[in-house]
Every structure is written in C-alpha cells, then in structure tokens.
PDB file of N, CA and C in Angstrom:
ATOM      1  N   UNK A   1      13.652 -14.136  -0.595  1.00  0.00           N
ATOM      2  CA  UNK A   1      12.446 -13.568  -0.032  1.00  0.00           C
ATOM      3  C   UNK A   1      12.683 -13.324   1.459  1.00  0.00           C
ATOM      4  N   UNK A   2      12.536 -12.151   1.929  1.00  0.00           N
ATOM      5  CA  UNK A   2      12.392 -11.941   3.495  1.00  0.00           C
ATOM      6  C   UNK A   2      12.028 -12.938   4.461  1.00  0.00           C
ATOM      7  N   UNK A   3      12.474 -13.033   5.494  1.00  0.00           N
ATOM      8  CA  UNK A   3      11.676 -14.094   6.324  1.00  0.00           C
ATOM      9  C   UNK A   3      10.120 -13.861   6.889  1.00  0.00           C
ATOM     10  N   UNK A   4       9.469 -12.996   6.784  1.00  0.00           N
ATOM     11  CA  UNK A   4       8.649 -12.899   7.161  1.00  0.00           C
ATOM     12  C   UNK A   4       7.865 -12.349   5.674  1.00  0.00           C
ATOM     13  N   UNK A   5       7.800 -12.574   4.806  1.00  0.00           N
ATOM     14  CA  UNK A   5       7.309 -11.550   3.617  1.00  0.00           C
ATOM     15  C   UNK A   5       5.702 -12.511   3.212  1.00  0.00           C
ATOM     16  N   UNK A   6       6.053 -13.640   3.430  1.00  0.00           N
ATOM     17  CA  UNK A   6       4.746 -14.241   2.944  1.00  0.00           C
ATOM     18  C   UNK A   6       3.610 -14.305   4.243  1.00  0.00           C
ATOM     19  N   UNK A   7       3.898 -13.602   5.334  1.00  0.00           N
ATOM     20  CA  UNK A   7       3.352 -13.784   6.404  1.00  0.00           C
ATOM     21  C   UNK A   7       2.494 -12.389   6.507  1.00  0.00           C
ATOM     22  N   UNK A   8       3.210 -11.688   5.971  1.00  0.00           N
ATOM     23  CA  UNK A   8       3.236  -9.957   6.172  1.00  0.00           C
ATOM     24  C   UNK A   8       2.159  -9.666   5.037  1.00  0.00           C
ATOM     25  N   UNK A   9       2.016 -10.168   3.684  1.00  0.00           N
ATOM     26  CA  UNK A   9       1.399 -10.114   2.783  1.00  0.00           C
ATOM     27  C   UNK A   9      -0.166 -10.699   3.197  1.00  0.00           C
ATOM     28  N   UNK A  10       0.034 -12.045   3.817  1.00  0.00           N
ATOM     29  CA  UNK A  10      -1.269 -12.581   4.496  1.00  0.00           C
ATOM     30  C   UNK A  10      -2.135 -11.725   5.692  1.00  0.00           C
ATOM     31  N   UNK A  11      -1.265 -10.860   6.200  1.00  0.00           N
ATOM     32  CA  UNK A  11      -1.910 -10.019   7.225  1.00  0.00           C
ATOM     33  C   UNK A  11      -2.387  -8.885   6.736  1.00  0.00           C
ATOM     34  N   UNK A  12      -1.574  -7.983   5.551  1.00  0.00           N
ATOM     35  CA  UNK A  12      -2.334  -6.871   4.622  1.00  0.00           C
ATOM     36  C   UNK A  12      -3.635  -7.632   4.169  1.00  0.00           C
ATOM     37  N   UNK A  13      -4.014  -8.804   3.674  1.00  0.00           N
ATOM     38  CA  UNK A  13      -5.177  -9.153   3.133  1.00  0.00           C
ATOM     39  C   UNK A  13      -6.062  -9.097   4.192  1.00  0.00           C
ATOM     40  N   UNK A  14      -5.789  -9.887   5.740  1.00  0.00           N
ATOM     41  CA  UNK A  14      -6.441  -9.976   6.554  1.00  0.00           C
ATOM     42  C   UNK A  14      -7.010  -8.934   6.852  1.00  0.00           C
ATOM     43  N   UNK A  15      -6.405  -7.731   7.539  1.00  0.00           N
ATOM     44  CA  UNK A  15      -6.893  -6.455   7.741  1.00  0.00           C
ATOM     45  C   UNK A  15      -8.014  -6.083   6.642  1.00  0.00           C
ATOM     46  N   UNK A  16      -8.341  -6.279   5.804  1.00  0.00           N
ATOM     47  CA  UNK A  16      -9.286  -5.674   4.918  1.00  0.00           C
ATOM     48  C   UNK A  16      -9.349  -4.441   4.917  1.00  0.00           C
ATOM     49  N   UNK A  17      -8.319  -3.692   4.661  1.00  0.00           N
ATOM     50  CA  UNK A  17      -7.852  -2.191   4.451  1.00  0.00           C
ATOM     51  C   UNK A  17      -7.027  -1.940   3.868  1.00  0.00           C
ATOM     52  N   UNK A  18      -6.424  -0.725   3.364  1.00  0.00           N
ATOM     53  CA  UNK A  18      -5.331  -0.130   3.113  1.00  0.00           C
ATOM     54  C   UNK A  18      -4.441   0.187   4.219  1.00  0.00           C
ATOM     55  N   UNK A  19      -4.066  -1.043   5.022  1.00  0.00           N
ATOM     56  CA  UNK A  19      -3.279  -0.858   6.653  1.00  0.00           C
ATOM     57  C   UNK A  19      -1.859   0.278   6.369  1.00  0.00           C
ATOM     58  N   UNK A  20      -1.309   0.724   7.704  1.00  0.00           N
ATOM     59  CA  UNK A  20      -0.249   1.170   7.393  1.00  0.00           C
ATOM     60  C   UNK A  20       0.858   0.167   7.672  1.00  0.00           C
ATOM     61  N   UNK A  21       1.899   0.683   7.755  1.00  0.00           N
ATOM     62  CA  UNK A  21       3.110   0.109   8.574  1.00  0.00           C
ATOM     63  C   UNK A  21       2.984  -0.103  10.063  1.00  0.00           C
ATOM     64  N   UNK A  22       2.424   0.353  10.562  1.00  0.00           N
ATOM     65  CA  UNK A  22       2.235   0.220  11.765  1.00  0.00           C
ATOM     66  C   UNK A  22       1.262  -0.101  12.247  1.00  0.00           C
ATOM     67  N   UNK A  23       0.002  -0.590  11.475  1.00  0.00           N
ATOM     68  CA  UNK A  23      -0.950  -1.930  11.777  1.00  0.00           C
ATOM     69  C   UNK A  23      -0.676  -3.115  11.425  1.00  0.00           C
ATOM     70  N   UNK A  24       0.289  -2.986  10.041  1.00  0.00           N
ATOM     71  CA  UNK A  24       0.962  -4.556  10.009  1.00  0.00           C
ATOM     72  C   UNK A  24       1.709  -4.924  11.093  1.00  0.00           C
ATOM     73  N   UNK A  25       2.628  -4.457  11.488  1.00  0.00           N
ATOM     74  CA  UNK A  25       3.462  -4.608  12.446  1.00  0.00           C
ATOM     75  C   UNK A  25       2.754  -5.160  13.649  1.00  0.00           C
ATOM     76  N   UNK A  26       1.833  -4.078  14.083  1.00  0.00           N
ATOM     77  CA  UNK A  26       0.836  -4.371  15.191  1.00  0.00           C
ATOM     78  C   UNK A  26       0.623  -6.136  15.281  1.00  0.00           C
ATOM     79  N   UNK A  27      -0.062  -6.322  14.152  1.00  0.00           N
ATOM     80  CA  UNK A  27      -1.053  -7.629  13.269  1.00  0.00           C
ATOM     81  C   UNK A  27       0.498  -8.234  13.163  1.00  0.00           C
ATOM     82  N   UNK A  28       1.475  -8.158  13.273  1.00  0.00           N
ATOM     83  CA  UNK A  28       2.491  -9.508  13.243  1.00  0.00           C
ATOM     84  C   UNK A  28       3.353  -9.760  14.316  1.00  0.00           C
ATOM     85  N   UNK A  29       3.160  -8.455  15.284  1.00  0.00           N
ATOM     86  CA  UNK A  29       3.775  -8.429  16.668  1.00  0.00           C
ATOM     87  C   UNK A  29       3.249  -9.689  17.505  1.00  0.00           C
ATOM     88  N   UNK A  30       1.591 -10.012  17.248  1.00  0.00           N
ATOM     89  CA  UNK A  30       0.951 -10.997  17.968  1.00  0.00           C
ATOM     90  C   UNK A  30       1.490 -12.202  18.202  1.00  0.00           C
ATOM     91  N   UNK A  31       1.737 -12.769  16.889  1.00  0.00           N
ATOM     92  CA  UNK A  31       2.381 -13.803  16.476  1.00  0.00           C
ATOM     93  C   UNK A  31       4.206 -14.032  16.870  1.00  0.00           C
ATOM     94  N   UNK A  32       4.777 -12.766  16.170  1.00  0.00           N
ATOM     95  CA  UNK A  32       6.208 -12.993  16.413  1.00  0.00           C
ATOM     96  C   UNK A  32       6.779 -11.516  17.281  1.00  0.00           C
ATOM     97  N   UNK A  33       6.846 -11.668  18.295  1.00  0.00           N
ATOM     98  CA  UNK A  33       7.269 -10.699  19.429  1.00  0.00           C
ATOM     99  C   UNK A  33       8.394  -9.885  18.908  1.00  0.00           C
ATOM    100  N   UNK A  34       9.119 -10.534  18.363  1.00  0.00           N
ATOM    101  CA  UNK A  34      10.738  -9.778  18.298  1.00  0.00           C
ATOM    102  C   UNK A  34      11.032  -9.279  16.936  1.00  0.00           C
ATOM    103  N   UNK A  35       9.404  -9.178  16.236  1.00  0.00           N
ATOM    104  CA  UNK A  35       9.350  -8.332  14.558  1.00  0.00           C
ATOM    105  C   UNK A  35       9.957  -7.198  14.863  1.00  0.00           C
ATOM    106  N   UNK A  36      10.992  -6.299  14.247  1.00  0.00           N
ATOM    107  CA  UNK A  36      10.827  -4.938  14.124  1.00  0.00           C
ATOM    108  C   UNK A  36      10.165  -4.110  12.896  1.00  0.00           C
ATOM    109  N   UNK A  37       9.512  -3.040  13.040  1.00  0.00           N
ATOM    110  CA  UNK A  37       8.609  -2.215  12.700  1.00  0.00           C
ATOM    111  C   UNK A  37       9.201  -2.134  11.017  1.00  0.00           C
ATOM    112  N   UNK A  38      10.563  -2.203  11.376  1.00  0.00           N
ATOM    113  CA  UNK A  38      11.226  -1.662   9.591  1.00  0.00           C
ATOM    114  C   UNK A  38      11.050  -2.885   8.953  1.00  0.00           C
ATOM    115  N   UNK A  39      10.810  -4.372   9.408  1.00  0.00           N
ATOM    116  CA  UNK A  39      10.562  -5.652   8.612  1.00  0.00           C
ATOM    117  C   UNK A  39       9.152  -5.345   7.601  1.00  0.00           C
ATOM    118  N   UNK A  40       8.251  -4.784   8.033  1.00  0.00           N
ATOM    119  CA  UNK A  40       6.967  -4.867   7.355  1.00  0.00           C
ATOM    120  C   UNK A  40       6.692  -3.214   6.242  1.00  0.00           C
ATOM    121  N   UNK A  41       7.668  -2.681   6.300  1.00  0.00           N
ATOM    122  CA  UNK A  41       7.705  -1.571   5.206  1.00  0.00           C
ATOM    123  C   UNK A  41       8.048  -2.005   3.990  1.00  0.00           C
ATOM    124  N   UNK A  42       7.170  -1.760   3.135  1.00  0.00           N
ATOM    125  CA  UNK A  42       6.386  -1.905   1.617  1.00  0.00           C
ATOM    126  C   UNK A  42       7.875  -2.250   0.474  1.00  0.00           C
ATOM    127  N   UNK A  43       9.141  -1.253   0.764  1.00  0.00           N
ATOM    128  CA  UNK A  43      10.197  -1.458  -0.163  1.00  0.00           C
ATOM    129  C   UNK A  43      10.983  -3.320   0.357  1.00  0.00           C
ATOM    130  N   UNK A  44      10.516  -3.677   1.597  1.00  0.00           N
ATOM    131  CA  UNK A  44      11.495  -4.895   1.310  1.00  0.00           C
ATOM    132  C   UNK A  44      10.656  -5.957   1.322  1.00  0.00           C
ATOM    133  N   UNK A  45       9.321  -5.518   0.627  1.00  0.00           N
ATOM    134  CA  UNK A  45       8.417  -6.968   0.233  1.00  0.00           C
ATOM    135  C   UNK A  45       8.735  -7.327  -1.306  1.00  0.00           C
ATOM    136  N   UNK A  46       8.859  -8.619  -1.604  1.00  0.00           N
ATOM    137  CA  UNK A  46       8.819  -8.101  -3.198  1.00  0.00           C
ATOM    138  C   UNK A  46       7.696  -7.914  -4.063  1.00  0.00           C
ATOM    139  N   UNK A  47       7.840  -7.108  -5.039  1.00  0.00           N
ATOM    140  CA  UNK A  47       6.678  -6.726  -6.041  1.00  0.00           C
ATOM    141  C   UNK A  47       6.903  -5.455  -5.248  1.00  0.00           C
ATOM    142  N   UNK A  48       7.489  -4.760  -4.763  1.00  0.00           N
ATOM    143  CA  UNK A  48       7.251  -3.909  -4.161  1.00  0.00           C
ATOM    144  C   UNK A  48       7.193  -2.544  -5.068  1.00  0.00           C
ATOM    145  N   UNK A  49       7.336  -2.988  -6.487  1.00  0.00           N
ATOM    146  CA  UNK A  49       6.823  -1.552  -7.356  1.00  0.00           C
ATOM    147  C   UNK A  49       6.258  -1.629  -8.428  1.00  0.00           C
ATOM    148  N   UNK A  50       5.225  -2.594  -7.933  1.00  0.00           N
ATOM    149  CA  UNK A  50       3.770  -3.039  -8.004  1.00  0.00           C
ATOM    150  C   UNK A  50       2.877  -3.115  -6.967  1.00  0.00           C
ATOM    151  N   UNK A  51       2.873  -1.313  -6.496  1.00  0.00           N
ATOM    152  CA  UNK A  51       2.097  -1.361  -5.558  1.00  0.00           C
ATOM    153  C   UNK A  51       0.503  -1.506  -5.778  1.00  0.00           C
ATOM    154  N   UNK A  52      -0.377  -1.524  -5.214  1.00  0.00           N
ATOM    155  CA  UNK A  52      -2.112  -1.498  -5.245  1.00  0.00           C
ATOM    156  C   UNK A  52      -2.394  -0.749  -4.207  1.00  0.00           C
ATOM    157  N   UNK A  53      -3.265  -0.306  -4.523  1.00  0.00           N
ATOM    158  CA  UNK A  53      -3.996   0.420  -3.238  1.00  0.00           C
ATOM    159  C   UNK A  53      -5.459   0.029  -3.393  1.00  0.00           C
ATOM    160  N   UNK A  54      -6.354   0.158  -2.026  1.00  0.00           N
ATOM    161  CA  UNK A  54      -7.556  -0.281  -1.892  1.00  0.00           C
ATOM    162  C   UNK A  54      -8.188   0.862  -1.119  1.00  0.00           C
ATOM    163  N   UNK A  55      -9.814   1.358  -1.648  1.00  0.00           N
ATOM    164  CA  UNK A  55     -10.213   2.470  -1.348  1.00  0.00           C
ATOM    165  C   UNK A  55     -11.375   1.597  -0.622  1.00  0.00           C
ATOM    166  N   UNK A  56     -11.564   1.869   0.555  1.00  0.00           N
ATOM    167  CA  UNK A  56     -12.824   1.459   1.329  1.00  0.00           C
ATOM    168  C   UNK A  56     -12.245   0.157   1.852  1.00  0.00           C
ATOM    169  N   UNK A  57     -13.244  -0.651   2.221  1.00  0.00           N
ATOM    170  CA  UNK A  57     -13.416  -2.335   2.395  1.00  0.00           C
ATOM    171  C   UNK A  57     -13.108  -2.843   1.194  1.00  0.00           C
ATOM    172  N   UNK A  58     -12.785  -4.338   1.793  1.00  0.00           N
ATOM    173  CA  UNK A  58     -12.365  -5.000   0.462  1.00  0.00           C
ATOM    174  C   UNK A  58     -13.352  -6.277   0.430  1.00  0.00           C
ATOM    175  N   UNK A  59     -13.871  -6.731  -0.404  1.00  0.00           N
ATOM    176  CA  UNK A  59     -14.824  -8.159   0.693  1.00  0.00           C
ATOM    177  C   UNK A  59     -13.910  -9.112  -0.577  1.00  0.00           C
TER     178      UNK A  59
END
C-alpha cells in the first residue's frame, strides 16, 4: 500500500465532494509539506478500478 494511501482516502471523505487531484493534494500538503501532486492520483490508490463517484454533497 502507498505510504500515504490510507491518509489520502481519509481526506477524499473529508472534503465531502467529488475533489480533484489537486484539492487532495491541497488537503494533504497541510499536513505533509513534501507530498507531491502525482502521490494522490486515483491509479496508485488501491481499488483503484473501483472507482465511485459522488454527485452533490455527501452527508
């Protein structure tokens, strides 16, 4: 599992959106300064082709 993958997954929930790549990133930059942008793209999470998508808010 990635080093950051269970962290990255907790921050897509947080956002309560369909975030992109570059609000996760944003949302994990806070925490770990020296993330790069290509860590939080969708192919190196796993399940990654089992994607979901979410239309609106999520509560």
């Amino acid at each position: 599992m990635p080093k950051y993958a269970e962290e990255i997954l907790a921050a897509v929930t947080e956002l309560q959106q369909h975030p992109t790549a570059e609000q996760v990133f944003l949302e994990m930059k806070r925490e770990h300064p020296s993330i790069a942008l290509g860590t939080v793209y969708l192919p190196r999470l796993p399940g990654a082709g089992k994607r979901q998508s979410y239309g609106g808010e999520v509560s």
